[in-house]
C-alpha atoms as a PDB file:
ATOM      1  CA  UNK A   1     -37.437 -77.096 -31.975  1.00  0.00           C
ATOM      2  CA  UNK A   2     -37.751 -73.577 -30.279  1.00  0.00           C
ATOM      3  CA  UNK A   3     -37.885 -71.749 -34.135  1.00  0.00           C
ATOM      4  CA  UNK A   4     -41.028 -74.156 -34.641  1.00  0.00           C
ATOM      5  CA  UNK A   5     -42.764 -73.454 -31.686  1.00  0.00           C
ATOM      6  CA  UNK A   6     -41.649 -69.471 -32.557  1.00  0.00           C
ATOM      7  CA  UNK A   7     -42.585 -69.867 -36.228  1.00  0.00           C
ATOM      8  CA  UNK A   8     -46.445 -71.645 -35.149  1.00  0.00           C
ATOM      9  CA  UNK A   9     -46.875 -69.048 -32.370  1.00  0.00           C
ATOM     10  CA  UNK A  10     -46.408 -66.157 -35.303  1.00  0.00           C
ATOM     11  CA  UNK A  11     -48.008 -68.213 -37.749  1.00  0.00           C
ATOM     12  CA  UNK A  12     -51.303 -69.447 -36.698  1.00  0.00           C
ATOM     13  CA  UNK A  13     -52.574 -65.675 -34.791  1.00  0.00           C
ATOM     14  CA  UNK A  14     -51.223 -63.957 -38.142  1.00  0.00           C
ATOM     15  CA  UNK A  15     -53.629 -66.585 -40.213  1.00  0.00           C
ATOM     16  CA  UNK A  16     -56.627 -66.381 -37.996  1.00  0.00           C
ATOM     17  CA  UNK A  17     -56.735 -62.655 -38.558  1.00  0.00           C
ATOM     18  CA  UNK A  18     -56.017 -63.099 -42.345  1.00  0.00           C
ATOM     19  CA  UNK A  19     -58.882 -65.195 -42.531  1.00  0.00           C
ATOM     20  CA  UNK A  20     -61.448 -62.861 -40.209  1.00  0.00           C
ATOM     21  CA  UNK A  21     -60.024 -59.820 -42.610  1.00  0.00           C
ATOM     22  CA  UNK A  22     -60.544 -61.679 -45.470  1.00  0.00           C
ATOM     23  CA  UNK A  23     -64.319 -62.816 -44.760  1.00  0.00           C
ATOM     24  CA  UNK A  24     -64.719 -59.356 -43.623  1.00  0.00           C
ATOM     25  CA  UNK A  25     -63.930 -57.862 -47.175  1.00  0.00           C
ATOM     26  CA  UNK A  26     -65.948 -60.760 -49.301  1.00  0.00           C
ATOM     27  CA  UNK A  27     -69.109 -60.549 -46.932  1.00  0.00           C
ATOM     28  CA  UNK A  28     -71.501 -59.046 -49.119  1.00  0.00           C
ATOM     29  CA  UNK A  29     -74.361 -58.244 -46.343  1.00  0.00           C
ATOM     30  CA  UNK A  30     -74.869 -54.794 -47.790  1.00  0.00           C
ATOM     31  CA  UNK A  31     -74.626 -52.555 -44.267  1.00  0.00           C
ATOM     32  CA  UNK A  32     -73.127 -49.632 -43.654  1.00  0.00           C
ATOM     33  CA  UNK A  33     -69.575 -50.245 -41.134  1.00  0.00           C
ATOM     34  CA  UNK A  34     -70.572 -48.818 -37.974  1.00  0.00           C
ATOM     35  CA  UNK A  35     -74.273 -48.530 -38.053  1.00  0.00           C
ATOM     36  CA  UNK A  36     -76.976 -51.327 -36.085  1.00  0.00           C
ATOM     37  CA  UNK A  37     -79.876 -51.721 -37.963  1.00  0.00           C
ATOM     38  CA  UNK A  38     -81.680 -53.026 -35.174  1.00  0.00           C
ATOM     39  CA  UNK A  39     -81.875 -49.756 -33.217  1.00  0.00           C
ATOM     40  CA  UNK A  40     -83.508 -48.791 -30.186  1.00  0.00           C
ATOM     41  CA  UNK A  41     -87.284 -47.050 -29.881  1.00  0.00           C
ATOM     42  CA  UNK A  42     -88.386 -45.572 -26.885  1.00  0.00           C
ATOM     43  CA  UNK A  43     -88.622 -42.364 -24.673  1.00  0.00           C
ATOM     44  CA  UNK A  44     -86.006 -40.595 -23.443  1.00  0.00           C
ATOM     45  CA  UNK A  45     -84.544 -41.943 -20.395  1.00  0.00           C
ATOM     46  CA  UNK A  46     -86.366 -40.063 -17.042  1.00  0.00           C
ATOM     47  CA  UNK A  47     -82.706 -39.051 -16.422  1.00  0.00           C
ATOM     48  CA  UNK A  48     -83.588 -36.143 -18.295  1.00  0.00           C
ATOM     49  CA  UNK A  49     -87.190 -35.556 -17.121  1.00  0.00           C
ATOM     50  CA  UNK A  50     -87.846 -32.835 -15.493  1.00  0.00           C
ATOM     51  CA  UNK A  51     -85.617 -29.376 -14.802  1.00  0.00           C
ATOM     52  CA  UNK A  52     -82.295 -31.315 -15.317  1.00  0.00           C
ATOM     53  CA  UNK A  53     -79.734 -29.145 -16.749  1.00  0.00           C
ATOM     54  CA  UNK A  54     -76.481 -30.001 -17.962  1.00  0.00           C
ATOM     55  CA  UNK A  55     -73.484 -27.680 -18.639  1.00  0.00           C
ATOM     56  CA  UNK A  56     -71.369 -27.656 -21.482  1.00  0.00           C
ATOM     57  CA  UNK A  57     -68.132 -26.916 -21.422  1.00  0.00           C
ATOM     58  CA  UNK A  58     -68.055 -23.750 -21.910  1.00  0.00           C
ATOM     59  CA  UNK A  59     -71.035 -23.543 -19.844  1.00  0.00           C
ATOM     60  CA  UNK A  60     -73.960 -23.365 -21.441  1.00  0.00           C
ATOM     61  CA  UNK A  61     -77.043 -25.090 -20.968  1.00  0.00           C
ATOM     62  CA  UNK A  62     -78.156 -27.984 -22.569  1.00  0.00           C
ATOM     63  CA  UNK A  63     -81.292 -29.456 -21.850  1.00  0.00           C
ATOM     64  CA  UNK A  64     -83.053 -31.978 -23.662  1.00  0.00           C
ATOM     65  CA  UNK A  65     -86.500 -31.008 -23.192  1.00  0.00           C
ATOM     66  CA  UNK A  66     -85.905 -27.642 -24.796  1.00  0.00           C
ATOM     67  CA  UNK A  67     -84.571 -29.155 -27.802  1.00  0.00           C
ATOM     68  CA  UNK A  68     -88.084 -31.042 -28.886  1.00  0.00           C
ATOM     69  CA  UNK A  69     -89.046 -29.834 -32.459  1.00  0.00           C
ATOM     70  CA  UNK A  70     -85.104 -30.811 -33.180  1.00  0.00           C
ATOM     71  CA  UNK A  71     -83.946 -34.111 -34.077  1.00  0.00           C
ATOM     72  CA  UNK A  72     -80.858 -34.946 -31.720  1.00  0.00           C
ATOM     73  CA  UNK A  73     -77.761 -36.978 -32.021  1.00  0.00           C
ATOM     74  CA  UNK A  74     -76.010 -37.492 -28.868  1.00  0.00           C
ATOM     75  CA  UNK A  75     -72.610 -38.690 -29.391  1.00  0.00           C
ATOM     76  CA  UNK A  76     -70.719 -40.677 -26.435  1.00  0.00           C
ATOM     77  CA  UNK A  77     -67.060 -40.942 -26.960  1.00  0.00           C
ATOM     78  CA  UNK A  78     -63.756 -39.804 -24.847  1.00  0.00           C
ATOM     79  CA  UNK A  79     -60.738 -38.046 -25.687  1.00  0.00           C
ATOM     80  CA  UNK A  80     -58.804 -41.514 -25.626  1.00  0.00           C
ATOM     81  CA  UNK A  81     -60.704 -43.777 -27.795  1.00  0.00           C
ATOM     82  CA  UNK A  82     -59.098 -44.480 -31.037  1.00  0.00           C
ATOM     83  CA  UNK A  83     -62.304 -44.713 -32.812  1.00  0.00           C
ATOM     84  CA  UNK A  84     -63.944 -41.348 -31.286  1.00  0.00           C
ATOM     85  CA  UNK A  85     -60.538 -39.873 -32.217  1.00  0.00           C
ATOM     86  CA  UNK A  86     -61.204 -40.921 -36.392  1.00  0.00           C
ATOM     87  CA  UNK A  87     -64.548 -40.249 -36.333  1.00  0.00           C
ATOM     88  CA  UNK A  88     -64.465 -36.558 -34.605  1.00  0.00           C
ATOM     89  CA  UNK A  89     -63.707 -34.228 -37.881  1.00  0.00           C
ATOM     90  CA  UNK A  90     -66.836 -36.882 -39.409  1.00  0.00           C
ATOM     91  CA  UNK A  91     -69.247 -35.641 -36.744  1.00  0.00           C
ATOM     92  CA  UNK A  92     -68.115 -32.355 -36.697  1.00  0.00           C
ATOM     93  CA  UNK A  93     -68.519 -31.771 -40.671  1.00  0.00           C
ATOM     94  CA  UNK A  94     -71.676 -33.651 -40.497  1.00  0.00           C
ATOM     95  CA  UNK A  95     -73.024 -30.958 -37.525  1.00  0.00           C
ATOM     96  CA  UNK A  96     -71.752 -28.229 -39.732  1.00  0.00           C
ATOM     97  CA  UNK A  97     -73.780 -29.595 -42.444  1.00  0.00           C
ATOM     98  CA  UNK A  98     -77.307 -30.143 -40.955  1.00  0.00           C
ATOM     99  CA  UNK A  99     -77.007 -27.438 -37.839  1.00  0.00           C
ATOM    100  CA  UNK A 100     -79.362 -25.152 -39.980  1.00  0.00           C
ATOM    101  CA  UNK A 101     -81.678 -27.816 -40.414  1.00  0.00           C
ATOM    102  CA  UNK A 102     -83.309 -28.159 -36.813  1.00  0.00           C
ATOM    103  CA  UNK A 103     -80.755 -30.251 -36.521  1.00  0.00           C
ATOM    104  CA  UNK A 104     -78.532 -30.508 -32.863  1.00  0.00           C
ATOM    105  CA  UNK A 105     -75.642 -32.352 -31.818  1.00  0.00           C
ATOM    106  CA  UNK A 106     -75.003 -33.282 -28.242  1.00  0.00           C
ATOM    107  CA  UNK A 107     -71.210 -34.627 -27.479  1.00  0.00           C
ATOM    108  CA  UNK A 108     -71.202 -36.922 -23.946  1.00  0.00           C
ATOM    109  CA  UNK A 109     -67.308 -36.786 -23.169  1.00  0.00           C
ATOM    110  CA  UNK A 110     -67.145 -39.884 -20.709  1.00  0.00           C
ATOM    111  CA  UNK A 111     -64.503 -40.156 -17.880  1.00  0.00           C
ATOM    112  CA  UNK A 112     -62.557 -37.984 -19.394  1.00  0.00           C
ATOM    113  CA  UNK A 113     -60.662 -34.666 -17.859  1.00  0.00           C
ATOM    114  CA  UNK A 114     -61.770 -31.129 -18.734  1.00  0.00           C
ATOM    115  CA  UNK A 115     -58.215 -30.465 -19.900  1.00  0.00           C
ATOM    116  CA  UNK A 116     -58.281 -33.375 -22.373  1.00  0.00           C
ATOM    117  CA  UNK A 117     -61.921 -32.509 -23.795  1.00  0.00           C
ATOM    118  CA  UNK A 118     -61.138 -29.412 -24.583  1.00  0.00           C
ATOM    119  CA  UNK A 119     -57.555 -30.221 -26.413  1.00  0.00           C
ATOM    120  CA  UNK A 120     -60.000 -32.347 -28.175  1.00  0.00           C
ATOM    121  CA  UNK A 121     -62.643 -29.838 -29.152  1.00  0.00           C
ATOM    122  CA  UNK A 122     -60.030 -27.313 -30.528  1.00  0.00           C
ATOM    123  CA  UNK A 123     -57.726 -30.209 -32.301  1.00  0.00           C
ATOM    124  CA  UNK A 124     -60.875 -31.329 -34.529  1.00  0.00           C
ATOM    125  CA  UNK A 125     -63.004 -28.216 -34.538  1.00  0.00           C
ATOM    126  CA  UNK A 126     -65.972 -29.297 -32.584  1.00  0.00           C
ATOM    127  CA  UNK A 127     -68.302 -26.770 -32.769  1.00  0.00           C
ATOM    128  CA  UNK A 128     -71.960 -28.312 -30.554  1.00  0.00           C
ATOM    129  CA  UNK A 129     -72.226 -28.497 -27.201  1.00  0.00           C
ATOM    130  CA  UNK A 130     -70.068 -31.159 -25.240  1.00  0.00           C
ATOM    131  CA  UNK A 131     -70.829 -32.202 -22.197  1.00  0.00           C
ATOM    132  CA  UNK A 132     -68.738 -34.331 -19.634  1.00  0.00           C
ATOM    133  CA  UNK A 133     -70.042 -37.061 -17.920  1.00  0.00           C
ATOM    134  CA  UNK A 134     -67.009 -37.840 -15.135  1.00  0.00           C
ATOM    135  CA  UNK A 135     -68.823 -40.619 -13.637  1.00  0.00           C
ATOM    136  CA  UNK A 136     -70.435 -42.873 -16.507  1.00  0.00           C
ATOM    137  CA  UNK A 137     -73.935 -41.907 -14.879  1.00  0.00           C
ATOM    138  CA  UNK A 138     -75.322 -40.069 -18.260  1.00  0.00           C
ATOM    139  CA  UNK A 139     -74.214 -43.305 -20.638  1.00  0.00           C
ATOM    140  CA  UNK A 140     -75.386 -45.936 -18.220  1.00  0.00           C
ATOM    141  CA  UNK A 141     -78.766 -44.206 -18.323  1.00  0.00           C
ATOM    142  CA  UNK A 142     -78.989 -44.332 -22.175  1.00  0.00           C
ATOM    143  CA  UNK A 143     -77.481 -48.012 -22.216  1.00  0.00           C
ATOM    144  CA  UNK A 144     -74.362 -47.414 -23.551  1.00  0.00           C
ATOM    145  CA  UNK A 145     -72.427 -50.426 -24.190  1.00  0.00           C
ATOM    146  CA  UNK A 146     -69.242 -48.863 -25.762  1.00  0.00           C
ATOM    147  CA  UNK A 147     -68.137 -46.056 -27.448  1.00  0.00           C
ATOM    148  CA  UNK A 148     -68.572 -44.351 -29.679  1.00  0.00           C
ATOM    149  CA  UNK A 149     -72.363 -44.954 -29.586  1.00  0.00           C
ATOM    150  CA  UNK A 150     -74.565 -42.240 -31.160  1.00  0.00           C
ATOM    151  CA  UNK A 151     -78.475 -41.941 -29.807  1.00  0.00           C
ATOM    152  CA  UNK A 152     -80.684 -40.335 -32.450  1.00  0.00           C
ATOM    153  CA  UNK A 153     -83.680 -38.768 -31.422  1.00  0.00           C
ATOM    154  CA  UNK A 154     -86.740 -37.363 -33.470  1.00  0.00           C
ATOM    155  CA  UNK A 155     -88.578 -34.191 -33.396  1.00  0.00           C
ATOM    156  CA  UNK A 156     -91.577 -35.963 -31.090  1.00  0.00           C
ATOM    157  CA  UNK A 157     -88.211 -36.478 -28.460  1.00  0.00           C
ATOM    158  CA  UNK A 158     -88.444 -40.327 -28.871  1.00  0.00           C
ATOM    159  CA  UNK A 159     -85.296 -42.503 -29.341  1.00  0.00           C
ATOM    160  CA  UNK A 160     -84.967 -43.674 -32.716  1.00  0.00           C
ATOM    161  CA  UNK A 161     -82.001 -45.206 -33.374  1.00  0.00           C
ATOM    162  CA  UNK A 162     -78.829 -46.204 -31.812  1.00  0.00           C
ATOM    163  CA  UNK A 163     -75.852 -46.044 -33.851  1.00  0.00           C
ATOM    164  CA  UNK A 164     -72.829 -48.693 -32.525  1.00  0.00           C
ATOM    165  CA  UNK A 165     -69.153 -47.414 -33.387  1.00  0.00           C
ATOM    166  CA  UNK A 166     -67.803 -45.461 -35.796  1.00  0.00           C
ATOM    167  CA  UNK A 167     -69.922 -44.102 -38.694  1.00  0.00           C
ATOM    168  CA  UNK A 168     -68.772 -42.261 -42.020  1.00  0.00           C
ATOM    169  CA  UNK A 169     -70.303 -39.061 -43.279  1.00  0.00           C
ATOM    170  CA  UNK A 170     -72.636 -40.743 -45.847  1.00  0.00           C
ATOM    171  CA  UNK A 171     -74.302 -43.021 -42.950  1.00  0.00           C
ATOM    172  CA  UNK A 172     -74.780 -40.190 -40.886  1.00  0.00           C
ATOM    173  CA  UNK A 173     -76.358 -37.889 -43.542  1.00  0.00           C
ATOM    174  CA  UNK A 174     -78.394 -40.820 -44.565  1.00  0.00           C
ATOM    175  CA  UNK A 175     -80.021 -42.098 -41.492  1.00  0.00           C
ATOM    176  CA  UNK A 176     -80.466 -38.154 -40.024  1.00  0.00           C
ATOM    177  CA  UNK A 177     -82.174 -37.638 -43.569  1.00  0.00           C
ATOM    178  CA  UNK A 178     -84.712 -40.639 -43.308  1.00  0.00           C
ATOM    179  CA  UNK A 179     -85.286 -39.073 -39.684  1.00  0.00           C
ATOM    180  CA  UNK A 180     -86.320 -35.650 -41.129  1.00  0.00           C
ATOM    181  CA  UNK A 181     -88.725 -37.528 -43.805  1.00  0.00           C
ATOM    182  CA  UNK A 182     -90.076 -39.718 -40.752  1.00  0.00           C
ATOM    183  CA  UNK A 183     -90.683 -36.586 -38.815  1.00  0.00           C
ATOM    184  CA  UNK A 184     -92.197 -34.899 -41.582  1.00  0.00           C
ATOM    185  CA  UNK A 185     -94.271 -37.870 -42.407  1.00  0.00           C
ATOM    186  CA  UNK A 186     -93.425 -37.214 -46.100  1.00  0.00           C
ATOM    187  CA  UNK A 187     -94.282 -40.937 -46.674  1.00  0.00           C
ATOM    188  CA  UNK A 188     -97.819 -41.099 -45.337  1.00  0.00           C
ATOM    189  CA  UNK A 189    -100.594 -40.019 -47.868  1.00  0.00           C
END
């Protein structure tokens, strides 16, 4: 009787996640893994209004006001999340890609250690300014839910889309490209 009660208590988790995994492959709903189509539009948070500078870690200055004319991504991840850890060498070629573009990347380490960011930054060649937010305050401001969460922001500094987990290099390319055609206005006649 105890083999049974082993044998169901194996047997009915290992199905359930067969069947999510399987549903999961056969959905056909056309959207891109990692990216929320129903993204966020507004200013940028009053957290940053104003003469707020924040310091890199190698201590520079980065301050969002001074980057208008740029279209922004602002990644929030930490040194210990599984999916920040795959998707690091995808934001980091993607950077390298568009940084001569008016293009800038903004990397919000959160409650994580010096020590460990910068492991990080030198493991998967991070090259754009990361910042460390120690006490959460910088992601509760943007509503951060989880992480990674990328915050894409136009030229005109307004929030245009939010971008929930992981993303691959196409996605990225592809939603910062239909930013710099917005911001161009390349569709209006």
């Amino acid at each position: 009787m105890n083999r049974i009660k082993a044998f169901l208590v194996i047997l009915i988790p290992s199905l359930i996640l067969i069947i999510i995994v399987t549903f999961g492959l056969i959905k056909d709903d056309k959207k891109s893994v990692g990216v929320n189509n129903n993204y966020a539009i507004g200013e940028i948070p009053k957290y940053f209004d104003g003469d707020l500078i924040m310091k890199s870690t190698i201590g520079e200055e980065v301050n969002l006001k001074n980057l208008n004319g740029k279209i922004v991504l602002i990644d929030f991840w930490s040194s210990w999340c599984a999916p920040c850890i795959a998707e690091a060498e995808t934001l980091a070629s993607t950077y390298n890609r568009w940084k001569d573009y008016d293009v800038e990347f903004i990397g919000v380490a959160i409650w994580d250690t010096q020590e460990d960011v910068d492991k990080f930054i030198k493991k998967y060649d991070v090259n754009y300014p990361i910042v460390i937010d120690d006490n959460g305050q910088i992601a509760v401001d943007f509503g951060v839910a989880a992480i990674p969460e990328k915050i894409l922001i136009d030229k005109n500094g307004k929030i245009v889309k939010k971008i929930l987990g992981p993303s691959s290099s196409k996605d990225l390319n592809n939603i910062i490209s239909e930013i710099s055609e917005d911001s161009l206005n390349l569709y209006k006649y």
